[in-house]
PDB file of N, CA and C in Angstrom:
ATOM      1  N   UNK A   1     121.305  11.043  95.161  1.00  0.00           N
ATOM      2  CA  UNK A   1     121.080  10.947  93.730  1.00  0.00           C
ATOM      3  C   UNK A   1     120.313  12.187  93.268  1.00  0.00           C
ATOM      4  N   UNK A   2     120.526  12.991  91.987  1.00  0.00           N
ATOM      5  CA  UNK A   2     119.784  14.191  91.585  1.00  0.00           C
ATOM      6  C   UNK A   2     118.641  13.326  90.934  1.00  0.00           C
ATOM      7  N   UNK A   3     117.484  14.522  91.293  1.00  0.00           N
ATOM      8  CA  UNK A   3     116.300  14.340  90.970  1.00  0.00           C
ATOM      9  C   UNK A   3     116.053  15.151  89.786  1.00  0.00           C
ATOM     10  N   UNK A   4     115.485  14.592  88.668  1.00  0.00           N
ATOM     11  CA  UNK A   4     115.421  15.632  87.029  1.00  0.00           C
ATOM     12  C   UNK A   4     114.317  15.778  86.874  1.00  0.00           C
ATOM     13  N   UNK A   5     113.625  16.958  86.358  1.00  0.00           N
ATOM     14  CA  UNK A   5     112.294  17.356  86.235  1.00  0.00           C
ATOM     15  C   UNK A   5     112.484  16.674  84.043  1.00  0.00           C
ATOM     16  N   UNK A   6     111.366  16.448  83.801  1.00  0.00           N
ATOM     17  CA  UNK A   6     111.358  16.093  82.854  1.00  0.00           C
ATOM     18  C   UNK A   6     109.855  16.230  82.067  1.00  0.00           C
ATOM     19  N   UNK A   7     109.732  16.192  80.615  1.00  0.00           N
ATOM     20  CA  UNK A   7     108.808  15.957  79.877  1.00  0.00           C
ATOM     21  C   UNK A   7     108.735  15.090  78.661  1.00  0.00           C
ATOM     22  N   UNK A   8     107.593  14.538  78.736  1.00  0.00           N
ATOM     23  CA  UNK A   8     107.746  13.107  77.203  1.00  0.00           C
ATOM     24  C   UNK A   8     106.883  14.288  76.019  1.00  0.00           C
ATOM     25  N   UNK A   9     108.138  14.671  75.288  1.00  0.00           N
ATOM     26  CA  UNK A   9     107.172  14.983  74.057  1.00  0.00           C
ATOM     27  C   UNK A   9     107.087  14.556  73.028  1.00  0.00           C
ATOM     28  N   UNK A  10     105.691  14.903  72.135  1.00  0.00           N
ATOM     29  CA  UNK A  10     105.520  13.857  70.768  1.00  0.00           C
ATOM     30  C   UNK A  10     105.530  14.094  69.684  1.00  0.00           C
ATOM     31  N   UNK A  11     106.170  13.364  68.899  1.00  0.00           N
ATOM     32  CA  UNK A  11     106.834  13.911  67.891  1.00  0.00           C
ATOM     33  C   UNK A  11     105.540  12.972  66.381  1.00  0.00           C
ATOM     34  N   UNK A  12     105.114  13.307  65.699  1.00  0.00           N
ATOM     35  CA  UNK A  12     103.892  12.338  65.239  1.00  0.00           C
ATOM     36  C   UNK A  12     105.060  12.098  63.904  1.00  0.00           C
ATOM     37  N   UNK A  13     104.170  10.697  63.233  1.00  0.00           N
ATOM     38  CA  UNK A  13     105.148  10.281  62.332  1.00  0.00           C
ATOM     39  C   UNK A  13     104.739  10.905  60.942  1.00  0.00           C
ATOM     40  N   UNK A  14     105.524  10.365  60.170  1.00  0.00           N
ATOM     41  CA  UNK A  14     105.294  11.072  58.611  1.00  0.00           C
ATOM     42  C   UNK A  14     103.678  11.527  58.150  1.00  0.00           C
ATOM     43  N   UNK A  15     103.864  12.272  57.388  1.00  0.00           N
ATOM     44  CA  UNK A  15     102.337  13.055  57.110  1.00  0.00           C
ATOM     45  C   UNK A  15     101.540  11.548  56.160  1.00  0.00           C
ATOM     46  N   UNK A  16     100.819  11.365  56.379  1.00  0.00           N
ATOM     47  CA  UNK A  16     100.646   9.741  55.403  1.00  0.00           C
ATOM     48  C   UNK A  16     101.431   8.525  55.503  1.00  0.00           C
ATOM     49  N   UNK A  17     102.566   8.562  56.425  1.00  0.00           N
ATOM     50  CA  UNK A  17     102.923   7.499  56.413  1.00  0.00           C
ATOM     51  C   UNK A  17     102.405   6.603  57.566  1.00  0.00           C
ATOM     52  N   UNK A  18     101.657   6.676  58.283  1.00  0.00           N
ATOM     53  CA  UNK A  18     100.350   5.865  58.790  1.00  0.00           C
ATOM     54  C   UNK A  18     101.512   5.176  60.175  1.00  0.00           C
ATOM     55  N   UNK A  19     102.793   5.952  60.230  1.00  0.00           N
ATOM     56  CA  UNK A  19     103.457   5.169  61.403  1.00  0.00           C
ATOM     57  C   UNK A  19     102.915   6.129  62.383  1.00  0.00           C
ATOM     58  N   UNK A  20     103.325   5.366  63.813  1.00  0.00           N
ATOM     59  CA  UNK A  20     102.958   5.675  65.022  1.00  0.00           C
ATOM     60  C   UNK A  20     103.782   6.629  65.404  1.00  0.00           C
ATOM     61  N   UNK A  21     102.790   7.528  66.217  1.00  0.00           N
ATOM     62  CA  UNK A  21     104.326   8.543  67.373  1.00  0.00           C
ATOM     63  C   UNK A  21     105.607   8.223  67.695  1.00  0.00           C
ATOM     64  N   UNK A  22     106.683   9.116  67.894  1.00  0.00           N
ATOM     65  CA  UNK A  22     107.530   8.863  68.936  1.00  0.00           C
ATOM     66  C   UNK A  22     107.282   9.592  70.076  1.00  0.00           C
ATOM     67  N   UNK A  23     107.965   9.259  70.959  1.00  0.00           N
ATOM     68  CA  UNK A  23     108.070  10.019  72.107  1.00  0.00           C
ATOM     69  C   UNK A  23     109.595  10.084  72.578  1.00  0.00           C
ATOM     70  N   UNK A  24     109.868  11.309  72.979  1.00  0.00           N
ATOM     71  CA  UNK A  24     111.052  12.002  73.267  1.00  0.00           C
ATOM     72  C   UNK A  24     111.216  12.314  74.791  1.00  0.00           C
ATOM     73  N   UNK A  25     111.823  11.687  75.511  1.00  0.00           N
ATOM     74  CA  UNK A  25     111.889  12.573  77.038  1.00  0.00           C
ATOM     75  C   UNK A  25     112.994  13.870  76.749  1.00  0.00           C
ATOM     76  N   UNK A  26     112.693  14.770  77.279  1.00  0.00           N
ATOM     77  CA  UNK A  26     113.490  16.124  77.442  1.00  0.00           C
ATOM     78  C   UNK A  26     113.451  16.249  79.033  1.00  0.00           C
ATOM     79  N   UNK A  27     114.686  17.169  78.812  1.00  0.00           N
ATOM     80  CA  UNK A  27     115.001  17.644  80.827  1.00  0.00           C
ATOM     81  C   UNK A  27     115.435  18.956  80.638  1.00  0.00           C
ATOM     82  N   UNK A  28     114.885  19.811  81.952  1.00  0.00           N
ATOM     83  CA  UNK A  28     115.566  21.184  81.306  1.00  0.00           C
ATOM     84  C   UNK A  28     117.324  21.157  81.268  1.00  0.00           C
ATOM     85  N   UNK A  29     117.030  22.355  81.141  1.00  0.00           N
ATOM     86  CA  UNK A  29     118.745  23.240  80.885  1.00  0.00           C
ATOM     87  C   UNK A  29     118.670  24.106  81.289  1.00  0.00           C
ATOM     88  N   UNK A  30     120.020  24.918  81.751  1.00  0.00           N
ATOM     89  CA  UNK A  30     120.096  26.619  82.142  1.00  0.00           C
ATOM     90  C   UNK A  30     119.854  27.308  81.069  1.00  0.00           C
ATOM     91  N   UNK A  31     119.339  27.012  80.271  1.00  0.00           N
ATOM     92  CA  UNK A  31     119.833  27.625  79.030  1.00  0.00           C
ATOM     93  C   UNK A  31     118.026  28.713  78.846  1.00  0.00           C
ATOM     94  N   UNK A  32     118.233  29.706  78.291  1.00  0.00           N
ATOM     95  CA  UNK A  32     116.493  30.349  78.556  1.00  0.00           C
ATOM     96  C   UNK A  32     116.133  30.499  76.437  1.00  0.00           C
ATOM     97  N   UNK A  33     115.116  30.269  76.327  1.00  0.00           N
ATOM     98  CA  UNK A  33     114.966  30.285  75.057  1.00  0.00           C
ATOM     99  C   UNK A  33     114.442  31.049  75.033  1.00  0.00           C
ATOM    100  N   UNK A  34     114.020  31.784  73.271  1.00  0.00           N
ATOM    101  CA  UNK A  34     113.664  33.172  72.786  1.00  0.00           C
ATOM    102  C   UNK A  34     112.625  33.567  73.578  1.00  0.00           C
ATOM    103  N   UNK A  35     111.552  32.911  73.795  1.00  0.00           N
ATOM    104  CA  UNK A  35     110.487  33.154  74.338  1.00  0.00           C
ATOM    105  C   UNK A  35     110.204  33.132  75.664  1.00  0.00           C
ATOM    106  N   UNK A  36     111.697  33.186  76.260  1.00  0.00           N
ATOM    107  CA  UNK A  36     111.963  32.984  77.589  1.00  0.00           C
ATOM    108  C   UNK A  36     112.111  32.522  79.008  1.00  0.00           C
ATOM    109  N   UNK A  37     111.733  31.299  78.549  1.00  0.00           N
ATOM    110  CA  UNK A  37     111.214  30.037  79.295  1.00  0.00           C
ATOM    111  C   UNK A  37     112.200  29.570  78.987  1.00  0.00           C
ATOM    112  N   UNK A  38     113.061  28.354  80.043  1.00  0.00           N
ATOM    113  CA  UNK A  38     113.711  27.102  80.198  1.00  0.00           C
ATOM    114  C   UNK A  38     113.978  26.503  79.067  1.00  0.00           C
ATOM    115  N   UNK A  39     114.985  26.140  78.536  1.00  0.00           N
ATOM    116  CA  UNK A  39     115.039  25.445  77.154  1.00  0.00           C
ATOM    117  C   UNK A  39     115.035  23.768  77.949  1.00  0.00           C
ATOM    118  N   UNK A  40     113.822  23.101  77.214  1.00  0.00           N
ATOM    119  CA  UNK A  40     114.123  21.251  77.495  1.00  0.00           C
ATOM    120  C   UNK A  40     114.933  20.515  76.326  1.00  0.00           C
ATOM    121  N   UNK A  41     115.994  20.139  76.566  1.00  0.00           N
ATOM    122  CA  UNK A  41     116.363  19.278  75.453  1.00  0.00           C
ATOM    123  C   UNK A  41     116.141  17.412  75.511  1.00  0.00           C
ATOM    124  N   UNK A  42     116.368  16.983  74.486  1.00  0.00           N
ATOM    125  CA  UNK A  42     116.314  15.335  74.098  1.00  0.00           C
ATOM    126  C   UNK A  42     117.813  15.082  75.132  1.00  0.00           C
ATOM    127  N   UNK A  43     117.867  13.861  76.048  1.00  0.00           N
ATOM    128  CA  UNK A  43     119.751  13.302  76.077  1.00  0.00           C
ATOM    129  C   UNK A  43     120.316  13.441  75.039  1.00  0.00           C
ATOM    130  N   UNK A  44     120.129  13.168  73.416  1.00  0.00           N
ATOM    131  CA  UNK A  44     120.655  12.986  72.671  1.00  0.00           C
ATOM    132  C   UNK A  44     121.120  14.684  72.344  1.00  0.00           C
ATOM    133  N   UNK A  45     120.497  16.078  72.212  1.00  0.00           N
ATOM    134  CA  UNK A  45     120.494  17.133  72.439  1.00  0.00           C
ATOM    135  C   UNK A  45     119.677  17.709  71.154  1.00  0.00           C
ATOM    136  N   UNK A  46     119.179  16.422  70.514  1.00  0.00           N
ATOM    137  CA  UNK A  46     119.034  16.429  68.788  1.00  0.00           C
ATOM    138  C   UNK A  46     117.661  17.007  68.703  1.00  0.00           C
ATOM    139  N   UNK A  47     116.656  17.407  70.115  1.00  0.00           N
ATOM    140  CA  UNK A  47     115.373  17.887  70.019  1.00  0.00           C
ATOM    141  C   UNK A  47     115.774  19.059  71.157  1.00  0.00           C
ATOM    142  N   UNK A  48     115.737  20.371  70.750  1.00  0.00           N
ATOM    143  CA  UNK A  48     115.209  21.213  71.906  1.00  0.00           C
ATOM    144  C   UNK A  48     113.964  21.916  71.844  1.00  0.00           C
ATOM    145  N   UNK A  49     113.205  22.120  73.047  1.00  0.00           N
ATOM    146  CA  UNK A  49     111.881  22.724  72.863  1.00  0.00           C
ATOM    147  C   UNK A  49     111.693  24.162  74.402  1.00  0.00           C
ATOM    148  N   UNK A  50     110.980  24.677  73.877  1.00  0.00           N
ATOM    149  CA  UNK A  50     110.520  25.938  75.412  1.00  0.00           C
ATOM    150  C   UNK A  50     109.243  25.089  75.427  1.00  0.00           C
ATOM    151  N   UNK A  51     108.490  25.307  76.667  1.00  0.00           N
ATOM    152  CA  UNK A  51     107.709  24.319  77.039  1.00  0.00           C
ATOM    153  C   UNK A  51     106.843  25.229  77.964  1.00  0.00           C
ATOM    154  N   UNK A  52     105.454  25.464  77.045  1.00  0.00           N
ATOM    155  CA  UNK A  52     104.925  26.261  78.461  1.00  0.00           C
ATOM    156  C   UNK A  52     103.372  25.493  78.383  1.00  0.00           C
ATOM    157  N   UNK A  53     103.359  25.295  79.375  1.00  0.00           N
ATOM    158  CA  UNK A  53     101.567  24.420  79.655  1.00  0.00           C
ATOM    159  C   UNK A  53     102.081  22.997  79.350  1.00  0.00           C
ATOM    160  N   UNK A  54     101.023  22.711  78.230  1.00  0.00           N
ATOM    161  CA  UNK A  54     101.110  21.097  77.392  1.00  0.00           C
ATOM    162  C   UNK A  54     102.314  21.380  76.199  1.00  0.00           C
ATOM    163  N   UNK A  55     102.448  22.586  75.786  1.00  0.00           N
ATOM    164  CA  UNK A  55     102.970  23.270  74.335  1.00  0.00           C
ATOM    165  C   UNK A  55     104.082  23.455  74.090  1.00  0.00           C
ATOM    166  N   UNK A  56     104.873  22.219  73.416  1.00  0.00           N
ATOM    167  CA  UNK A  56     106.513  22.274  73.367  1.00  0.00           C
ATOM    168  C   UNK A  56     106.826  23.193  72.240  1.00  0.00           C
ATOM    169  N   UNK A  57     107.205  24.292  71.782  1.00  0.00           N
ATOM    170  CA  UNK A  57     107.823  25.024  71.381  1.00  0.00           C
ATOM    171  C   UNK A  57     109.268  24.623  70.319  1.00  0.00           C
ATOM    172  N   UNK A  58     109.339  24.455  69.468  1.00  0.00           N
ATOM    173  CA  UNK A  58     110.194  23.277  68.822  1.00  0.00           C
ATOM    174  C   UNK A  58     111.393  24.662  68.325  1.00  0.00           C
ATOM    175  N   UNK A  59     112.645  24.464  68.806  1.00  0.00           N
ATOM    176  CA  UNK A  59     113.632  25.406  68.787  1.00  0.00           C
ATOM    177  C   UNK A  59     114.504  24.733  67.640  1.00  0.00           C
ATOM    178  N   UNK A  60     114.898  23.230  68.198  1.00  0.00           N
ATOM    179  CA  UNK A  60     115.494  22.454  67.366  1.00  0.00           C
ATOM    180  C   UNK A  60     114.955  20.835  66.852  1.00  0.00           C
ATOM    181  N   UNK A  61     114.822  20.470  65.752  1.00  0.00           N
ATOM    182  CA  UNK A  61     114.448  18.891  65.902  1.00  0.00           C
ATOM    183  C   UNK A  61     115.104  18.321  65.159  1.00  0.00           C
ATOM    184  N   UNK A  62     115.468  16.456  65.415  1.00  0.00           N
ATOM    185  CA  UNK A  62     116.054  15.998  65.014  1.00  0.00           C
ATOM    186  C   UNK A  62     115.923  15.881  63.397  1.00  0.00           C
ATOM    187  N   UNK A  63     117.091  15.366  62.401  1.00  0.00           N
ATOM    188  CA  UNK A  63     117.181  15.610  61.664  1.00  0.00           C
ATOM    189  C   UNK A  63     116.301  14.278  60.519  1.00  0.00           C
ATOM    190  N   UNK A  64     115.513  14.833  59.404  1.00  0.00           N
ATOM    191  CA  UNK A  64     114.373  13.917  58.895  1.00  0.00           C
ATOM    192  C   UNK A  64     113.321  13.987  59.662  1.00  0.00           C
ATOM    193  N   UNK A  65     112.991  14.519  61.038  1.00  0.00           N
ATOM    194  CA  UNK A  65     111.557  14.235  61.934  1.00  0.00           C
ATOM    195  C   UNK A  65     110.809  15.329  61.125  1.00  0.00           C
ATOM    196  N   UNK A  66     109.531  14.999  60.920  1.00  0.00           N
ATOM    197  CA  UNK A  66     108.254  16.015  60.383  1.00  0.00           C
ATOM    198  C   UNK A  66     108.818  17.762  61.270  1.00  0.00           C
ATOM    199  N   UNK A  67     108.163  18.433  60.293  1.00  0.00           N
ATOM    200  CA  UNK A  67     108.806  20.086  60.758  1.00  0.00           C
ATOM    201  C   UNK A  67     107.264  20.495  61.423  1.00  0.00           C
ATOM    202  N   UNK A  68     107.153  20.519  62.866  1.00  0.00           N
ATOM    203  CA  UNK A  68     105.863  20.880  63.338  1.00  0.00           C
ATOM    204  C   UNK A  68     106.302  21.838  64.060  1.00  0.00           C
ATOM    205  N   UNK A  69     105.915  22.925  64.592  1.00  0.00           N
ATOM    206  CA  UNK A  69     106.007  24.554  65.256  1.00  0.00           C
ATOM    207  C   UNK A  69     105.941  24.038  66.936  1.00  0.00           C
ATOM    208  N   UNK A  70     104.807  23.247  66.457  1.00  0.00           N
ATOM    209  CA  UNK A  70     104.693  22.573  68.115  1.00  0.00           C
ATOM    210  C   UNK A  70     104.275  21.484  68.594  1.00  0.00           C
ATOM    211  N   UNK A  71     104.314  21.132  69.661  1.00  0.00           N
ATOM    212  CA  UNK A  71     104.098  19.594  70.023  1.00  0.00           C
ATOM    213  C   UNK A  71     103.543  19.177  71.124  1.00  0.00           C
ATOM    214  N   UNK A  72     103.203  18.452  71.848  1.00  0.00           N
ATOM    215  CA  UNK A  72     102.081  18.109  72.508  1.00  0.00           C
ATOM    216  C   UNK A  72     103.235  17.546  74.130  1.00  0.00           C
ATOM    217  N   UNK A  73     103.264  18.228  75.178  1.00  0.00           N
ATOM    218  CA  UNK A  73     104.489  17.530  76.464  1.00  0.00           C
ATOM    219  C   UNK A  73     103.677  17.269  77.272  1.00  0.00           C
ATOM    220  N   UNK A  74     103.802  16.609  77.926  1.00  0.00           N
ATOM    221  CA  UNK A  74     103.450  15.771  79.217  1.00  0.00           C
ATOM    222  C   UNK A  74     103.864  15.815  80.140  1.00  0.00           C
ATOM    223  N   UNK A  75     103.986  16.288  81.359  1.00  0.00           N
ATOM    224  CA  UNK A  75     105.141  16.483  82.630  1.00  0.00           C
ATOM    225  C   UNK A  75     105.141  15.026  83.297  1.00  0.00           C
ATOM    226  N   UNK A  76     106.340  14.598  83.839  1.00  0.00           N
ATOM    227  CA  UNK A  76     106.659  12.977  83.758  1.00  0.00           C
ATOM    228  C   UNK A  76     106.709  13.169  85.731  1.00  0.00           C
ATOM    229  N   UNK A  77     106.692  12.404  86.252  1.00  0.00           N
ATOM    230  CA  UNK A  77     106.227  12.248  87.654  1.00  0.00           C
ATOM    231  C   UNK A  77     108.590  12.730  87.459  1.00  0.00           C
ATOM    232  N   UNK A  78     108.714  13.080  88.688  1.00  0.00           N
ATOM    233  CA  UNK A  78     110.192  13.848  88.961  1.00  0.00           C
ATOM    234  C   UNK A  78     110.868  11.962  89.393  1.00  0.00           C
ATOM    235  N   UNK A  79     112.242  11.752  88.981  1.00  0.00           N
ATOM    236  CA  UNK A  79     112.553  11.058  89.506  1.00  0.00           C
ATOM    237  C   UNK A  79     114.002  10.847  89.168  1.00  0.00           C
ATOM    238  N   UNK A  80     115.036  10.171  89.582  1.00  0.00           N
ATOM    239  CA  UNK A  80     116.300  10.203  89.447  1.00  0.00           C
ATOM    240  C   UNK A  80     116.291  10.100  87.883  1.00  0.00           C
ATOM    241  N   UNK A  81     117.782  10.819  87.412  1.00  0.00           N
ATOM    242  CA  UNK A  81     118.276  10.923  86.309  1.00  0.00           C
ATOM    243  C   UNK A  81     119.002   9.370  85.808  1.00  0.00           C
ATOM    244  N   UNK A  82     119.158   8.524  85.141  1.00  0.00           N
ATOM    245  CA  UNK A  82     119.011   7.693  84.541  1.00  0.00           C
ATOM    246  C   UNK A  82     118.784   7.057  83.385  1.00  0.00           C
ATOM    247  N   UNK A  83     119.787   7.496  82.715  1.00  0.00           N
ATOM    248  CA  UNK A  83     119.989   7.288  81.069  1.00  0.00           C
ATOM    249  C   UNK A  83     119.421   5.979  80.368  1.00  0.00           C
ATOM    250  N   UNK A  84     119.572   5.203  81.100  1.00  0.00           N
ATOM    251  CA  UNK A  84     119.432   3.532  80.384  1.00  0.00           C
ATOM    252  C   UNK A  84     118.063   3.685  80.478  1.00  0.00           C
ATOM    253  N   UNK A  85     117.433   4.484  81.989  1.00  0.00           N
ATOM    254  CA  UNK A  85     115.870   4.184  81.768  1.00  0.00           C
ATOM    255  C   UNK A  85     114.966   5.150  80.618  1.00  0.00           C
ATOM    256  N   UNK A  86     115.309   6.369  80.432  1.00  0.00           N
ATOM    257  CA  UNK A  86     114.719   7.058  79.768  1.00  0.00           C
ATOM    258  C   UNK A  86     114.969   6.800  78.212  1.00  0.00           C
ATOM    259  N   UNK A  87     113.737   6.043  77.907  1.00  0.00           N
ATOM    260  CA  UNK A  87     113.538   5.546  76.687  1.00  0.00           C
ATOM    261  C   UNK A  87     112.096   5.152  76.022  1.00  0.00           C
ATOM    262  N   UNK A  88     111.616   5.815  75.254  1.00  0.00           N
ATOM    263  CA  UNK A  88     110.348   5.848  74.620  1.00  0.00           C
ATOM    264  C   UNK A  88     109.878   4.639  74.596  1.00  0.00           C
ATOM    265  N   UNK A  89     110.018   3.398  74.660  1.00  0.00           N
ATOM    266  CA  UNK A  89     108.391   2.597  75.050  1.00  0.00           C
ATOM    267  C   UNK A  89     108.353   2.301  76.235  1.00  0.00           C
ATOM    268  N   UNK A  90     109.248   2.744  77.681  1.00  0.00           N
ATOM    269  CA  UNK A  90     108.765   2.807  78.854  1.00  0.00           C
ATOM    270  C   UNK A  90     108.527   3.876  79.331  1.00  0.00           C
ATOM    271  N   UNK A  91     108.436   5.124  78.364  1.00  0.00           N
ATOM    272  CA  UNK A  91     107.476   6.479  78.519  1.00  0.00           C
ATOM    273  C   UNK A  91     106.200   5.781  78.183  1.00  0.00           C
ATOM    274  N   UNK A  92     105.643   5.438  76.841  1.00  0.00           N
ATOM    275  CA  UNK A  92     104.570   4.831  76.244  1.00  0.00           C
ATOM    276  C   UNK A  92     104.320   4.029  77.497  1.00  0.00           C
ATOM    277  N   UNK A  93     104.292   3.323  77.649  1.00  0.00           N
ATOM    278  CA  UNK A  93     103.838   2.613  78.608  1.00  0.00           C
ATOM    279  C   UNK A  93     103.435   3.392  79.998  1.00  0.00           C
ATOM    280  N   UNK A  94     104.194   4.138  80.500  1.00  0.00           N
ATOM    281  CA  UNK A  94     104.123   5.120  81.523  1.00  0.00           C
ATOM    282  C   UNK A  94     102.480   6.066  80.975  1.00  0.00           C
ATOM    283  N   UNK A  95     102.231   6.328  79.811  1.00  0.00           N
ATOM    284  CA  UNK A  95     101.539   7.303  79.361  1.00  0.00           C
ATOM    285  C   UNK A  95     100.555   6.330  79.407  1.00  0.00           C
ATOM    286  N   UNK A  96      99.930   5.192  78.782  1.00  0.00           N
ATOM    287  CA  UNK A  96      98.888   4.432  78.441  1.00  0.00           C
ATOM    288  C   UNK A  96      99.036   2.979  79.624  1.00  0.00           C
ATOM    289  N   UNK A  97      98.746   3.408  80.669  1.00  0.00           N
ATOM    290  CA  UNK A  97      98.576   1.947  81.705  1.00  0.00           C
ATOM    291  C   UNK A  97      97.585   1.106  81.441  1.00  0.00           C
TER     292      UNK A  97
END
């Protein structure tokens, strides 16, 4: 089974609208972004970010999400690729035990 390196990044909710984070898992790509680092995208492909330290680099984001420059990633323990599992409240949960 391939093993995917991954990151949960956070996407905060409306400026005043008092909702909670999302969280996004991204996995890299071959792909190298402007700043020359690894491009991580969303499964969906609807978030891409360069990712260096904690500091997601926001290339592309989904469409209506707040317009932030950058965002806050988390490196996720490595583990098989697995679509059904990678899903934001068993990141959340993963993040806050």
């Amino acid at each position: 089974m391939r093993r995917e390196r991954r990151y949960a990044v956070t996407l905060p909710g409306p400026i005043g609208g008092h909702a909670p984070p999302a969280v996004v898992v991204v996995h890299a790509t071959e792909a190298v972004g402007p700043g020359g680092t690894l491009v991580w995208e969303s499964v969906e492909g609807d978030l891409r970010v360069e990712i260096t330290g904690e500091v997601a680099t926001v290339l592309a984001a989904p469409a209506g999400a707040p317009q932030h420059p950058c965002l806050h990633a988390v490196p996720l323990p490595e583990g098989p690729l697995d679509i059904e599992r990678v899903q934001a409240p068993s990141v959340s949960r993963a993040m806050n035990p």
